[in-house]
N, C-alpha and C. Protein backbone atom coordinates (compact mmCIF):
# COMPACT_ATOMS: atom_id res chain seq x y z
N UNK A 1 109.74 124.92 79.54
CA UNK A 1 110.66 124.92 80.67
C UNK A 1 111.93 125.66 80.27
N UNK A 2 112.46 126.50 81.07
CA UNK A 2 113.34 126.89 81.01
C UNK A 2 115.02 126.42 80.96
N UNK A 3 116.10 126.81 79.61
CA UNK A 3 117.14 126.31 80.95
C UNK A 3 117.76 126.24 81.70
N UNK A 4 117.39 127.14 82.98
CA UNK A 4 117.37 126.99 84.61
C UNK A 4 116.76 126.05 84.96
N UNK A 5 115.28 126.03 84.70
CA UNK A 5 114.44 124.84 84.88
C UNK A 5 115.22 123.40 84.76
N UNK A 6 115.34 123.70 83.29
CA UNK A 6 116.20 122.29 83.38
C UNK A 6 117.26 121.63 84.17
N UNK A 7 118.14 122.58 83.99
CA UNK A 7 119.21 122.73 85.12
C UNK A 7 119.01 122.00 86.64
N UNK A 8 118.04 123.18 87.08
CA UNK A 8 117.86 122.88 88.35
C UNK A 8 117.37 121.15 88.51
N UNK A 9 116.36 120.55 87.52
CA UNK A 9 115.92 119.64 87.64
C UNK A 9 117.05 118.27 87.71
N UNK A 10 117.94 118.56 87.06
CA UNK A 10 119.13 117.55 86.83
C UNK A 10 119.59 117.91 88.16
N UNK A 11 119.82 118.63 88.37
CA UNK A 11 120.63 119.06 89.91
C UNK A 11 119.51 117.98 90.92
N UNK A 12 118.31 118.39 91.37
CA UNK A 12 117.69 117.67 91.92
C UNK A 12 117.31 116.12 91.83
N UNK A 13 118.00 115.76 90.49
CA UNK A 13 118.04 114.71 90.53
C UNK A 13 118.78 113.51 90.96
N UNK A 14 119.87 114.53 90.42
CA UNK A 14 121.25 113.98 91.31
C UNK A 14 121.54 113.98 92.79
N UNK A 15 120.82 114.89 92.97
CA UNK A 15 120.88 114.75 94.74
C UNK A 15 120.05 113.99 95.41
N UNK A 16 118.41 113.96 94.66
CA UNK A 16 117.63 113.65 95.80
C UNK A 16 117.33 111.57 94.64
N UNK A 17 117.52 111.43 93.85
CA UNK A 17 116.32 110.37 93.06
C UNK A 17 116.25 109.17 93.71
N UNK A 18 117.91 109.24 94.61
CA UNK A 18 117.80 107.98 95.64
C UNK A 18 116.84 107.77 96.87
N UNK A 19 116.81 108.53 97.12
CA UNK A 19 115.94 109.12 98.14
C UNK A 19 114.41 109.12 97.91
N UNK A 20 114.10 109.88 97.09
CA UNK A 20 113.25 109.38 96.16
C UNK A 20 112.57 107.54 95.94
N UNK A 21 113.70 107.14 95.41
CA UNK A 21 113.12 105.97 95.17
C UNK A 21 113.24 105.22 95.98
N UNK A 22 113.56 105.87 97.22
CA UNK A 22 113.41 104.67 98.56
C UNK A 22 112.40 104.70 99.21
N UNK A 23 111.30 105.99 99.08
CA UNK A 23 109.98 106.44 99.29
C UNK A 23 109.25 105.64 98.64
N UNK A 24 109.56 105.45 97.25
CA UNK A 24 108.72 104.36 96.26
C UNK A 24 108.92 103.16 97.10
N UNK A 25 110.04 102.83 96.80
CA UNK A 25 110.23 101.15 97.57
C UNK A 25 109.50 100.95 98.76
N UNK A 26 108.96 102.07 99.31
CA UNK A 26 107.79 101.23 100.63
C UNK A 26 106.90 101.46 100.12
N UNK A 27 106.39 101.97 98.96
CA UNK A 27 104.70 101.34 98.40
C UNK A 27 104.50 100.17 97.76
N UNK A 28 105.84 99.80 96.70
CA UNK A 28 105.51 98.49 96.28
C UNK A 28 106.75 97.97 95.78
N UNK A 29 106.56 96.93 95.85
CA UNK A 29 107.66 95.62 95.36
C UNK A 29 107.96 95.19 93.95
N UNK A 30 107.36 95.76 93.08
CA UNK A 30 107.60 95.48 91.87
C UNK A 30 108.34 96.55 91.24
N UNK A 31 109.60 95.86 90.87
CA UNK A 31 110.70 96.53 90.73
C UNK A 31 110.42 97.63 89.55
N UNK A 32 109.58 97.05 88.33
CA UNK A 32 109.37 97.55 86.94
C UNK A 32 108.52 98.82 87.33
N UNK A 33 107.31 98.79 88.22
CA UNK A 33 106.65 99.59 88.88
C UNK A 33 107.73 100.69 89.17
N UNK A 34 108.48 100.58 90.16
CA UNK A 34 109.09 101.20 90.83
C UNK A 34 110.10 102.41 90.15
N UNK A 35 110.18 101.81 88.99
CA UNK A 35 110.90 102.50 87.85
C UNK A 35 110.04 103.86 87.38
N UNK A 36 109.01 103.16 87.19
CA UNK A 36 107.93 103.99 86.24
C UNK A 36 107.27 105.34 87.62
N UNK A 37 107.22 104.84 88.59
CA UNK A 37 107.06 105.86 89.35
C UNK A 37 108.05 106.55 89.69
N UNK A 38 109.47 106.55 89.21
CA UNK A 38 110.21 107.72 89.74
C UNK A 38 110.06 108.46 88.54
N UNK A 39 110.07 108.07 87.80
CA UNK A 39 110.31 108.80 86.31
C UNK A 39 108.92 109.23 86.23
N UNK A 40 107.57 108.72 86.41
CA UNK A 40 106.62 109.97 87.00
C UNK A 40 107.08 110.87 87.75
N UNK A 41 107.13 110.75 89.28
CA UNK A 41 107.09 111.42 90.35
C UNK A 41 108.32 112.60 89.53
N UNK A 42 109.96 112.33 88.92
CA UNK A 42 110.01 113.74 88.61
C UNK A 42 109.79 114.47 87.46
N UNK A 43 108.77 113.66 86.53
CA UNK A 43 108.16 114.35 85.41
C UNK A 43 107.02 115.69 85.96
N UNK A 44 105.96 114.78 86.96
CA UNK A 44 105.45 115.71 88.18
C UNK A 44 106.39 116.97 88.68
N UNK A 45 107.58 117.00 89.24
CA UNK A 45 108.44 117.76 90.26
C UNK A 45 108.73 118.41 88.91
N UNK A 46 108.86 118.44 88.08
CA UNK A 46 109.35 119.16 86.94
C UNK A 46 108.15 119.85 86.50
N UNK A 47 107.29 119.65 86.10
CA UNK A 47 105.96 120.10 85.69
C UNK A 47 105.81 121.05 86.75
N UNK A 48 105.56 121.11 88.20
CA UNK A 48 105.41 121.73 88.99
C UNK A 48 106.37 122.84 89.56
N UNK A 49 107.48 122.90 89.14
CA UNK A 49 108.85 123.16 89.52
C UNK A 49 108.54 124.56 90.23
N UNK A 50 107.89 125.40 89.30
CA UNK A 50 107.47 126.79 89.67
C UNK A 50 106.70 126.97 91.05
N UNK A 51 106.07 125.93 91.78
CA UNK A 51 105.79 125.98 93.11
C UNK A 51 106.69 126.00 93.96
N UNK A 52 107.87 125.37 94.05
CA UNK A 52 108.98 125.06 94.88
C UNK A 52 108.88 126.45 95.28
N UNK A 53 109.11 127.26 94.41
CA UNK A 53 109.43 128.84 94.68
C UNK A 53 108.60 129.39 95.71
N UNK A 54 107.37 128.85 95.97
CA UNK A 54 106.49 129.68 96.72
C UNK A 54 106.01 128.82 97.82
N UNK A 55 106.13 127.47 97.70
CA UNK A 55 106.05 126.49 99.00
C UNK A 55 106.80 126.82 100.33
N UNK A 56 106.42 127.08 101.39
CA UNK A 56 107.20 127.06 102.34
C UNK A 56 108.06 125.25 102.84
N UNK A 57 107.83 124.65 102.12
CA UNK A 57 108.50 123.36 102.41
C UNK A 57 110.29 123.20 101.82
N UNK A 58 110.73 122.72 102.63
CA UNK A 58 112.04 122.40 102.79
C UNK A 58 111.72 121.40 100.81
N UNK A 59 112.84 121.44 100.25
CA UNK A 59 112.81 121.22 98.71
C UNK A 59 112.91 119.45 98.76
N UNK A 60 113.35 118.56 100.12
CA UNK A 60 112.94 117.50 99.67
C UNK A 60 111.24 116.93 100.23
N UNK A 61 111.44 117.64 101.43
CA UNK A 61 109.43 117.55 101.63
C UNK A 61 108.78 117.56 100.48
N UNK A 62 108.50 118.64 100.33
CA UNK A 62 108.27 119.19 98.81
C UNK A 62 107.94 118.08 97.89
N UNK A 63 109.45 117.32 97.28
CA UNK A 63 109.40 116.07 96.54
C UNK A 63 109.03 115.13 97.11
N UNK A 64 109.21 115.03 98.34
CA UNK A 64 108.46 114.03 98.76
C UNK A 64 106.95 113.75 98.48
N UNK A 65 106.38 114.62 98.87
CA UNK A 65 104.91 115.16 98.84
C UNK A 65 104.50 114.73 97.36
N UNK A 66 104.91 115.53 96.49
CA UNK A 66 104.53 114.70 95.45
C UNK A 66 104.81 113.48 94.49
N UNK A 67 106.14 113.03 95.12
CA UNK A 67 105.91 111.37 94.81
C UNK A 67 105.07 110.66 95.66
N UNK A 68 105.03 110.86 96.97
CA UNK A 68 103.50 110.27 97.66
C UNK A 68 102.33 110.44 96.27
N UNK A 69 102.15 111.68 95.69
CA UNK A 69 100.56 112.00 95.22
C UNK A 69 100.70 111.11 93.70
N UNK A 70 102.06 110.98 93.13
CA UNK A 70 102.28 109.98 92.14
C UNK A 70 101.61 109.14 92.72
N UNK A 71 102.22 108.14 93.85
CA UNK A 71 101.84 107.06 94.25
C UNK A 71 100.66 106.33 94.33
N UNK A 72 99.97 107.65 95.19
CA UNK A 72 98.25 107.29 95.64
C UNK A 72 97.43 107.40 94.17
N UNK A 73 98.23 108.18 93.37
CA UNK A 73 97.19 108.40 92.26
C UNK A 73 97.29 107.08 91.67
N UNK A 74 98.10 106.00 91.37
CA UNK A 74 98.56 105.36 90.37
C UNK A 74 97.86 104.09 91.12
N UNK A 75 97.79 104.01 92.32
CA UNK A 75 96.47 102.79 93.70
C UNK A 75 95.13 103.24 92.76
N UNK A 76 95.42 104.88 92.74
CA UNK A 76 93.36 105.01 92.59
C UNK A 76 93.21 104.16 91.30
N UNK A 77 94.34 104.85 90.48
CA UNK A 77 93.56 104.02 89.08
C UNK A 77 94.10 103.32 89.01
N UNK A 78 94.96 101.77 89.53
CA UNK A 78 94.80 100.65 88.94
C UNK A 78 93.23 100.13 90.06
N UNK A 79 92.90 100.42 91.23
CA UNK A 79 92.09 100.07 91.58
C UNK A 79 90.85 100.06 90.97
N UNK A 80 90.65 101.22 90.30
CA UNK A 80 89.44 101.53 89.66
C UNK A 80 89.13 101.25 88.33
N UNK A 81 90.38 100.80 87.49
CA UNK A 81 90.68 99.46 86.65
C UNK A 81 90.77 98.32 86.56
N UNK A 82 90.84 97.92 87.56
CA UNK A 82 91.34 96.52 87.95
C UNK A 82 91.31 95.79 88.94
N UNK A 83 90.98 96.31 89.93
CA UNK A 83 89.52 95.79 90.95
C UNK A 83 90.40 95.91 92.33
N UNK A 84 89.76 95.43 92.97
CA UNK A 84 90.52 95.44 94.56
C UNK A 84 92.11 94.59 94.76
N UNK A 85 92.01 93.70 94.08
CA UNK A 85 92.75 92.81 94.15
C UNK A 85 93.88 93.07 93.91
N UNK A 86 94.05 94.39 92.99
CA UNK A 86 95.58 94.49 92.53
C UNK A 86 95.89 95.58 93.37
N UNK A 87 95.55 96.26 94.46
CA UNK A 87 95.79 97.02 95.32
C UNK A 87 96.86 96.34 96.28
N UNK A 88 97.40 94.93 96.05
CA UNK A 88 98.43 94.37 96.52
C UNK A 88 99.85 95.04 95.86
N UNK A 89 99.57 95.70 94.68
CA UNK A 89 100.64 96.13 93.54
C UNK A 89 101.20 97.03 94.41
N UNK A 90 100.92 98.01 94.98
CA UNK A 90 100.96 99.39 95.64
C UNK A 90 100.31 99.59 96.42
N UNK A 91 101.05 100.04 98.07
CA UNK A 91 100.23 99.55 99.29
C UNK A 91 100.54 101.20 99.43
């Protein structure tokens, strides 16, 4: 990563992580959870950063979009670990 990359990423963090983690807060209630998926979702937005450039999406869609795909990913596999039941974790 670059440091622009970097840059930019702190910038986006500061603007959007609240925002961000208020997207989390309607999948699930567990606060510790909730942690660990922002700090995914912009390990993701960082990893990916080089799409922003070519997405036609407005830059918090964008993040949005892929803290949703954090989200759903993290349902598939505790589901598929851990059975139906904990699909209460993350709705």
């Amino acid at each position: 990563m670059t440091p622009a990359n970097r840059e930019l990423i702190s910038l986006l963090f500061d603007k959007y992580s609240l925002s961000i983690y208020k997207i989390i807060c309607t999948k699930t209630a567990d606060t510790e959870l909730r942690k660990q998926l922002l700090l995914e979702a912009f390990l993701l937005i960082a990893q990916d950063i080089t799409e922003l450039e070519k997405s036609n999406q407005p830059v918090f869609t964008w993040m949005a979009g892929k803290t949703l795909n954090v989200c759903r990913k993290y349902r598939t596999i505790t589901v598929q670990t851990e059975g139906l039941s904990s699909v209460q974790a993350i709705q």
